[in-house]
Protein backbone atom coordinates (compact mmCIF):
# COMPACT_ATOMS: atom_id res chain seq x y z
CA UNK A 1 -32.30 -6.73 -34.34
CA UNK A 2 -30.79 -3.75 -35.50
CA UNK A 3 -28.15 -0.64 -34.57
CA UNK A 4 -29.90 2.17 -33.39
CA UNK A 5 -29.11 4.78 -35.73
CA UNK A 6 -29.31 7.30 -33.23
CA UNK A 7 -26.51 5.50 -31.42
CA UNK A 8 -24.51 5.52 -34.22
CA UNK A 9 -21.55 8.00 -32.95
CA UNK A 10 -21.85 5.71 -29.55
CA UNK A 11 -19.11 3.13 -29.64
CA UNK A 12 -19.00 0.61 -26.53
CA UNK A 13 -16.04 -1.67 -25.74
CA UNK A 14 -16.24 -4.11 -23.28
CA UNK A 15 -13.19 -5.70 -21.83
CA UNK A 16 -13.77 -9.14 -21.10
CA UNK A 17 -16.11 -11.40 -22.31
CA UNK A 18 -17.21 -13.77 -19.41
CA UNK A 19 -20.96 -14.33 -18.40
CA UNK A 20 -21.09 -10.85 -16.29
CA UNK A 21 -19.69 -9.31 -19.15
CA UNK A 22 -21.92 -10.91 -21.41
CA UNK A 23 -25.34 -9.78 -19.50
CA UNK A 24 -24.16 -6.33 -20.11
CA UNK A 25 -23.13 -7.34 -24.06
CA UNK A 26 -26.75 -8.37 -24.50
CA UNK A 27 -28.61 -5.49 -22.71
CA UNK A 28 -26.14 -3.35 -24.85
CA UNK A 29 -26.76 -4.69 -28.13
CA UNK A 30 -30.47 -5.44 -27.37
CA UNK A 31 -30.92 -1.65 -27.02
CA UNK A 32 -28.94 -1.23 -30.25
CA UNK A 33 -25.66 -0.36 -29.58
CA UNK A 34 -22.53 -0.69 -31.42
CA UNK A 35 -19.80 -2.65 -29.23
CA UNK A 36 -16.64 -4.38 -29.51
CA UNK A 37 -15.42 -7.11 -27.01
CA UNK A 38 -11.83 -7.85 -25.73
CA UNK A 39 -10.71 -11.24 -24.46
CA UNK A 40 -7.48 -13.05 -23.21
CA UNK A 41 -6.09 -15.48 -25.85
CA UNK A 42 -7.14 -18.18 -23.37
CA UNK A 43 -10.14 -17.14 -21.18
CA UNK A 44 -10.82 -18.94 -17.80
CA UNK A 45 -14.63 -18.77 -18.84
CA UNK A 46 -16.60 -21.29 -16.43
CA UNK A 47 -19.92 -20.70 -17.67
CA UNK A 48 -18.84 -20.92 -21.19
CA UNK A 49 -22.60 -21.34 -22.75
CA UNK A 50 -23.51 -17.57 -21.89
CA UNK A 51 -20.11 -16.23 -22.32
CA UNK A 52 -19.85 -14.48 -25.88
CA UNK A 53 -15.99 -15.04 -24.52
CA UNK A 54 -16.25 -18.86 -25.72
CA UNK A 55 -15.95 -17.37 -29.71
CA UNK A 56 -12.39 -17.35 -29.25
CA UNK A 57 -12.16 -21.40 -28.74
CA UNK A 58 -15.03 -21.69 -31.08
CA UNK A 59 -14.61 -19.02 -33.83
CA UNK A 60 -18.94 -18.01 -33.43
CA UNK A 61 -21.03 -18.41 -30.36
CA UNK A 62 -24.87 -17.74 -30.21
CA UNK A 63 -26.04 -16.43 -26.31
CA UNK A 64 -29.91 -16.19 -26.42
CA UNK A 65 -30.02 -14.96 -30.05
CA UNK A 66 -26.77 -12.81 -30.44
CA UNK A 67 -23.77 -14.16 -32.26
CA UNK A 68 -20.47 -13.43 -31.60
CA UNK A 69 -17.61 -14.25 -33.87
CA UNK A 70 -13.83 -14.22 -32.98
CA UNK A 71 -11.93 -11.40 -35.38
CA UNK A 72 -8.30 -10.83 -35.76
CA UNK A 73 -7.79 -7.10 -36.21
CA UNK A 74 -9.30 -3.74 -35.39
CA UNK A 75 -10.72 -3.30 -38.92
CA UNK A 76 -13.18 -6.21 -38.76
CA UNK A 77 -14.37 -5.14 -34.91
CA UNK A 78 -15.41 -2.01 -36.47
CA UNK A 79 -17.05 -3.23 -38.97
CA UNK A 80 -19.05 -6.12 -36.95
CA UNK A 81 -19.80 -3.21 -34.18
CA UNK A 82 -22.31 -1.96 -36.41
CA UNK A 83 -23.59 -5.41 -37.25
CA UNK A 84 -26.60 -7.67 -35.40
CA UNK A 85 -23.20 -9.61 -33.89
CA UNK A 86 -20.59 -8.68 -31.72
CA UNK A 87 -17.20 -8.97 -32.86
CA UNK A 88 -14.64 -10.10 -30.01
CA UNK A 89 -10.95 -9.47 -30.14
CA UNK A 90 -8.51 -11.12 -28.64
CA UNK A 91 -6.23 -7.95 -26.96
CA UNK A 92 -5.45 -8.84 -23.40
CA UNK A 93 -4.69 -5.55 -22.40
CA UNK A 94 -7.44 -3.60 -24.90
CA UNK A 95 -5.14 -1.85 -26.57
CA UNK A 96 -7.56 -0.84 -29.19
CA UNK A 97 -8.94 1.41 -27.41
CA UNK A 98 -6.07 3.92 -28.18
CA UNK A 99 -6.76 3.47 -32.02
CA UNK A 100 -10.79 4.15 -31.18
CA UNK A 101 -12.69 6.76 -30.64
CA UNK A 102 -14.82 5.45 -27.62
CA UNK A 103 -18.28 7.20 -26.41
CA UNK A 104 -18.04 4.53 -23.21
CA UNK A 105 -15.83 1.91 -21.83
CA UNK A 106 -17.12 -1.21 -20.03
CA UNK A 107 -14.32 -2.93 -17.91
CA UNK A 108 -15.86 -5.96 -16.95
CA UNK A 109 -12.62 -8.39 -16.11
CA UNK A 110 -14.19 -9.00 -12.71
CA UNK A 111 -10.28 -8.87 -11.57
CA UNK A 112 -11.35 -7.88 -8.17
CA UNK A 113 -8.62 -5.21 -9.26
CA UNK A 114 -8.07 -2.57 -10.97
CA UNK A 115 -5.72 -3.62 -13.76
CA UNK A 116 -5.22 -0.78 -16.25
CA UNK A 117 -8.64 1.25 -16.85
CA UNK A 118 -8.30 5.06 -16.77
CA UNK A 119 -10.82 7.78 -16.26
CA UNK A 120 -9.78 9.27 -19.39
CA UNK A 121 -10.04 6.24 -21.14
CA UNK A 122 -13.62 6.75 -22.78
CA UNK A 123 -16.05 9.80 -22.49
CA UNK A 124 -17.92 7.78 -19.74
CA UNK A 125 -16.33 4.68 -17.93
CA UNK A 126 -17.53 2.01 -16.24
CA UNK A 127 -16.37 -0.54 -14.41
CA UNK A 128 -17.86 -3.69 -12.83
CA UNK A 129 -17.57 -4.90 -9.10
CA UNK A 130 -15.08 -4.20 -6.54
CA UNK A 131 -11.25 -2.46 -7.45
CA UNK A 132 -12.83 0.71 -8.29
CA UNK A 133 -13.13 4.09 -7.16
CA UNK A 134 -16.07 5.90 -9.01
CA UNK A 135 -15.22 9.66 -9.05
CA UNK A 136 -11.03 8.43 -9.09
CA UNK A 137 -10.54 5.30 -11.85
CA UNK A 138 -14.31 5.39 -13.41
CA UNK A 139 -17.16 7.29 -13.54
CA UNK A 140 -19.43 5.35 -12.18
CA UNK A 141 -19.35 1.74 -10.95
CA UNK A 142 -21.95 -1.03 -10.92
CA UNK A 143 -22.48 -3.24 -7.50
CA UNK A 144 -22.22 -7.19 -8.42
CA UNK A 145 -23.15 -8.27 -4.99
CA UNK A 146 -25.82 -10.40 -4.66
CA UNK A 147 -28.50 -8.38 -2.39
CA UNK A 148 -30.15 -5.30 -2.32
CA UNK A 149 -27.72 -3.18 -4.32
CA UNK A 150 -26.69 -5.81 -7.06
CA UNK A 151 -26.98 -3.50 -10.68
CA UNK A 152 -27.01 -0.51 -8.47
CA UNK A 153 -25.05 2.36 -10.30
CA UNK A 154 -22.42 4.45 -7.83
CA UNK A 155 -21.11 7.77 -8.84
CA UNK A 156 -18.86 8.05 -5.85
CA UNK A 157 -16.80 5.47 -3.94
CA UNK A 158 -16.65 2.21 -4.20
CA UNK A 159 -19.28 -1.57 -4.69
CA UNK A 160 -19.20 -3.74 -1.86
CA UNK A 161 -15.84 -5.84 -0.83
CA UNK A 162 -14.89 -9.14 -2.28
CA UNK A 163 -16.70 -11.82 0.20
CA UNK A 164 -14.84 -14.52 -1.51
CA UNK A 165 -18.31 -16.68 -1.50
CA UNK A 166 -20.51 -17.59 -4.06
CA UNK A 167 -24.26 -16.56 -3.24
CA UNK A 168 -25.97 -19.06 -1.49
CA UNK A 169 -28.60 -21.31 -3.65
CA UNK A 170 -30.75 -23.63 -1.93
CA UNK A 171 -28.45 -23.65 1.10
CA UNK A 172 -25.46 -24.19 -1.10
CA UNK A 173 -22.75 -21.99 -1.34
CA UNK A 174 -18.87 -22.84 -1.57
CA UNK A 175 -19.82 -26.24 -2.70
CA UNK A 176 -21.27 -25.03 -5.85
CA UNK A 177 -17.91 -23.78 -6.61
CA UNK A 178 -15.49 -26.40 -8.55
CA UNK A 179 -11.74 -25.43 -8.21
CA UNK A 180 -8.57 -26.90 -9.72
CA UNK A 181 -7.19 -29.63 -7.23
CA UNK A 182 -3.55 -29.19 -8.94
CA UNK A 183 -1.99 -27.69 -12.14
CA UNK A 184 -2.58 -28.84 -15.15
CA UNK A 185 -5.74 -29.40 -17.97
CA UNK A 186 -9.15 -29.94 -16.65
CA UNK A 187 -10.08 -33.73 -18.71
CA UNK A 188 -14.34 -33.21 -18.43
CA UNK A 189 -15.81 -36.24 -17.50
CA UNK A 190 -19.13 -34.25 -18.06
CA UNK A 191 -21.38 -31.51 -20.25
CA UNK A 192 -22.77 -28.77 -19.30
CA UNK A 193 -26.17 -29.00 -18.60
CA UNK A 194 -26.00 -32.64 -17.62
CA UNK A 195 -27.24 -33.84 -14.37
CA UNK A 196 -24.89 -34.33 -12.04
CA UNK A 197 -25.63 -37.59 -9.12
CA UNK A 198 -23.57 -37.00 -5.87
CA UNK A 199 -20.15 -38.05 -5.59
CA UNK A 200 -20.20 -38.33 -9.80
CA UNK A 201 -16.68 -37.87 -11.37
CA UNK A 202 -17.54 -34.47 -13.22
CA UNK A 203 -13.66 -33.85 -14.63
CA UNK A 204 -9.89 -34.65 -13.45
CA UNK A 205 -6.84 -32.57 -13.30
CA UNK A 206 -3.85 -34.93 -13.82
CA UNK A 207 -4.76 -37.94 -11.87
CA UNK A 208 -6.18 -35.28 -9.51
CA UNK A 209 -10.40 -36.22 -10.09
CA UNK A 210 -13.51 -33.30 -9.15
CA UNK A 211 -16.30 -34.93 -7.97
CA UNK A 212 -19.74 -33.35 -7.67
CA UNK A 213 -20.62 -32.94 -3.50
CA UNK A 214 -24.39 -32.91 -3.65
CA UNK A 215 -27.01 -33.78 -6.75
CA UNK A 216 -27.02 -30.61 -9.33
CA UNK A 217 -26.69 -29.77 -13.09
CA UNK A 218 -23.50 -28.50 -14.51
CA UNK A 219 -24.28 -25.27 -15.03
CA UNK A 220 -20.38 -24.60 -16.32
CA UNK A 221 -16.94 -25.95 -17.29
CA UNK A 222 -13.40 -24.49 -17.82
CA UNK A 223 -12.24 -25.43 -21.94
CA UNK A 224 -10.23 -27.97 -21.62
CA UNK A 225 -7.19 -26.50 -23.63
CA UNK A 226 -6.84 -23.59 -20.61
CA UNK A 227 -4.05 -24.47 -18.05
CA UNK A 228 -5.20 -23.99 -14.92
CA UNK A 229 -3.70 -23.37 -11.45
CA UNK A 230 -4.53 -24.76 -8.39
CA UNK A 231 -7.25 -23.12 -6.59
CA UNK A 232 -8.43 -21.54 -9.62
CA UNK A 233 -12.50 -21.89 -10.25
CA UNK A 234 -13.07 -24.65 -13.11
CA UNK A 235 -16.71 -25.35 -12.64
CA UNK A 236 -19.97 -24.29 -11.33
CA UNK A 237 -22.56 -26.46 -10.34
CA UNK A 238 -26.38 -25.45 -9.62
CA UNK A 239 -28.79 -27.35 -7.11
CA UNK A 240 -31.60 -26.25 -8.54
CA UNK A 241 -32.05 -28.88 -11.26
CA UNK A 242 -32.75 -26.37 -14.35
CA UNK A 243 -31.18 -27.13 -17.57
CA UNK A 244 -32.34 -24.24 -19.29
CA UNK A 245 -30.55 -22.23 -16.49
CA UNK A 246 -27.08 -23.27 -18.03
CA UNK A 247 -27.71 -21.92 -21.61
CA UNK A 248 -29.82 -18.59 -20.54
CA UNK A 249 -28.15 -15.60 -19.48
CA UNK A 250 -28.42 -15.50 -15.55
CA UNK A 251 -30.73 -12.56 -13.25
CA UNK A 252 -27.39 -11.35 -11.80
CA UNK A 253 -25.69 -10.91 -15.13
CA UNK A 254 -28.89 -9.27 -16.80
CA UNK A 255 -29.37 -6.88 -13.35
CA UNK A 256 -25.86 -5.76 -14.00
CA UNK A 257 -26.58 -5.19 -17.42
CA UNK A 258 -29.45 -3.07 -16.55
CA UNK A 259 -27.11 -0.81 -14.40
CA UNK A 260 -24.60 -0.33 -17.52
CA UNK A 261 -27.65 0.69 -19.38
CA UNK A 262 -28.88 3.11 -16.97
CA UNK A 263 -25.01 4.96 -16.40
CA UNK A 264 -25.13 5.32 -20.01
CA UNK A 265 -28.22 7.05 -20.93
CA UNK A 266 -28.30 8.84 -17.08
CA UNK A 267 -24.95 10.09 -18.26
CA UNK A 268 -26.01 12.26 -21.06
CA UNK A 269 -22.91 11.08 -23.10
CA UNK A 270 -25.48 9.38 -26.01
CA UNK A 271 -26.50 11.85 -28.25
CA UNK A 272 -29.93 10.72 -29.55
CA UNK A 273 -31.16 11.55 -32.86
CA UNK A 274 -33.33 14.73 -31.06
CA UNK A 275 -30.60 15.39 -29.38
CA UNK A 276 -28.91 16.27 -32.78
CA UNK A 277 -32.01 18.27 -34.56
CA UNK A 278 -31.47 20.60 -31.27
């Protein structure tokens, strides 16, 4: 897999580096584009095994092919961009992208919020989910709703609200979310990708223990060196029974990335090696 040369001029950052972001990191780089991630110093990744995101507690992380590797300054990410892997940088509030010239940003924090991106922050924007006005913060925004519209690309208002509920998989729904029964560490009493009995101890938070509600795999696990608060998601569980569904990229993350895709060629902002003769 190589850089398009015709992309060459067409730097991508993506801020964050969990498994939505990732989906769009792999249709990206797939296509052959140049791209730089940005990550918290510790990331609240749940499905860690298709995050490139987990390269910051690992140092390298391969997602279906792609490596990732965890750098430590600008001059590095630039030089990785235009490498088969994708450098990610830990920069909480992407502050690189001042020091870059940018043909598109990605902001795919899946904050539910808007907290920071600016319209003039790239030559084309994009943001993921709800928080964002397209036409106002971004140029265009991508639904992540589960549905009819999910990877849809809007030029002008907003994706659909928050429902605060997971999609529903073989009539499960809230339950395949795990969340933090206290503050603390999560201790894993499991792996990802391990099958999961009812009522199994699958990690503890203190003395606090998460137990799975109904026979699954563990499709994903908080790192155990992130603090956690109470509420906050620390596992994902998935009735279906699929192994190979925890360590492949999932259809809502690669729909998504399909709607990136399209809001940056639709957008005319790529100048293709034609492009240039003309």
């Amino acid at each position: 897999m190589n850089i398009n040369p015709c992309f060459n001029d067409s730097l991508i950052l993506i801020k964050g580096a969990g498994d939505l972001a990732s989906g769009v990191a792999y249709r990206l780089k797939r296509a052959g584009f140049p791209l730089i991630m940005t990550e918290l110093p510790a990331p609240t990744l749940v499905r860690r095994t298709v995050s490139f995101g987990e390269a910051v507690f690992s140092g390298e992380t391969q997602v279906e092919g792609i490596t990732a590797r965890c750098v430590t300054d600008l001059a590095e990410a630039r030089r990785l961009a235009c490498t088969e892997m994708i450098p990610v940088l830990v920069d909480p509030a992407a502050a690189i992208l001042r020091q870059l010239k940018l043909a598109v940003l990605v902001d795919a924090i899946m904050a539910k919020t808007n907290t920071g991106t600016r319209l003039s922050d790239a030559g084309l924007v994009v943001a993921l989910g709800p928080g964002f006005t397209a036409g106002q913060d971004c140029h265009a925004v991508i639904e992540t709703n589960r549905g009819h519209r999910l990877g849809r690309v809007i030029y002008q208002g907003q994706a659909e609200p928050d429902t605060k509920m997971p999609g529903p998989v073989k009539g499960y729904a809230a339950g395949r979310v795990l969340r933090a029964p206290a503050a603390g560490y999560v201790t894993p009493a499991a792996n990802i990708g391990q099958t999961i009995r009812q009522n199994e101890l699958i990690a503890a938070v203190g003395p606090h223990e998460v137990r799975a509600p109904f026979d699954s795999i563990l499709r994903g696990l908080i790192h155990p060196s992130v603090p956690v608060t109470a509420g906050l998601k620390i596992g994902d569980l998935d009735p279906r029974g699929r192994v190979e569904h925890c360590f492949t990229i999932s259809d809502k993350s690669l729909a998504i990335g399909g709607g990136v895709l399209e809001a940056i060629l639709a957008s005319g902002i790529v100048r293709t090696s034609h492009s240039q003769e003309n």
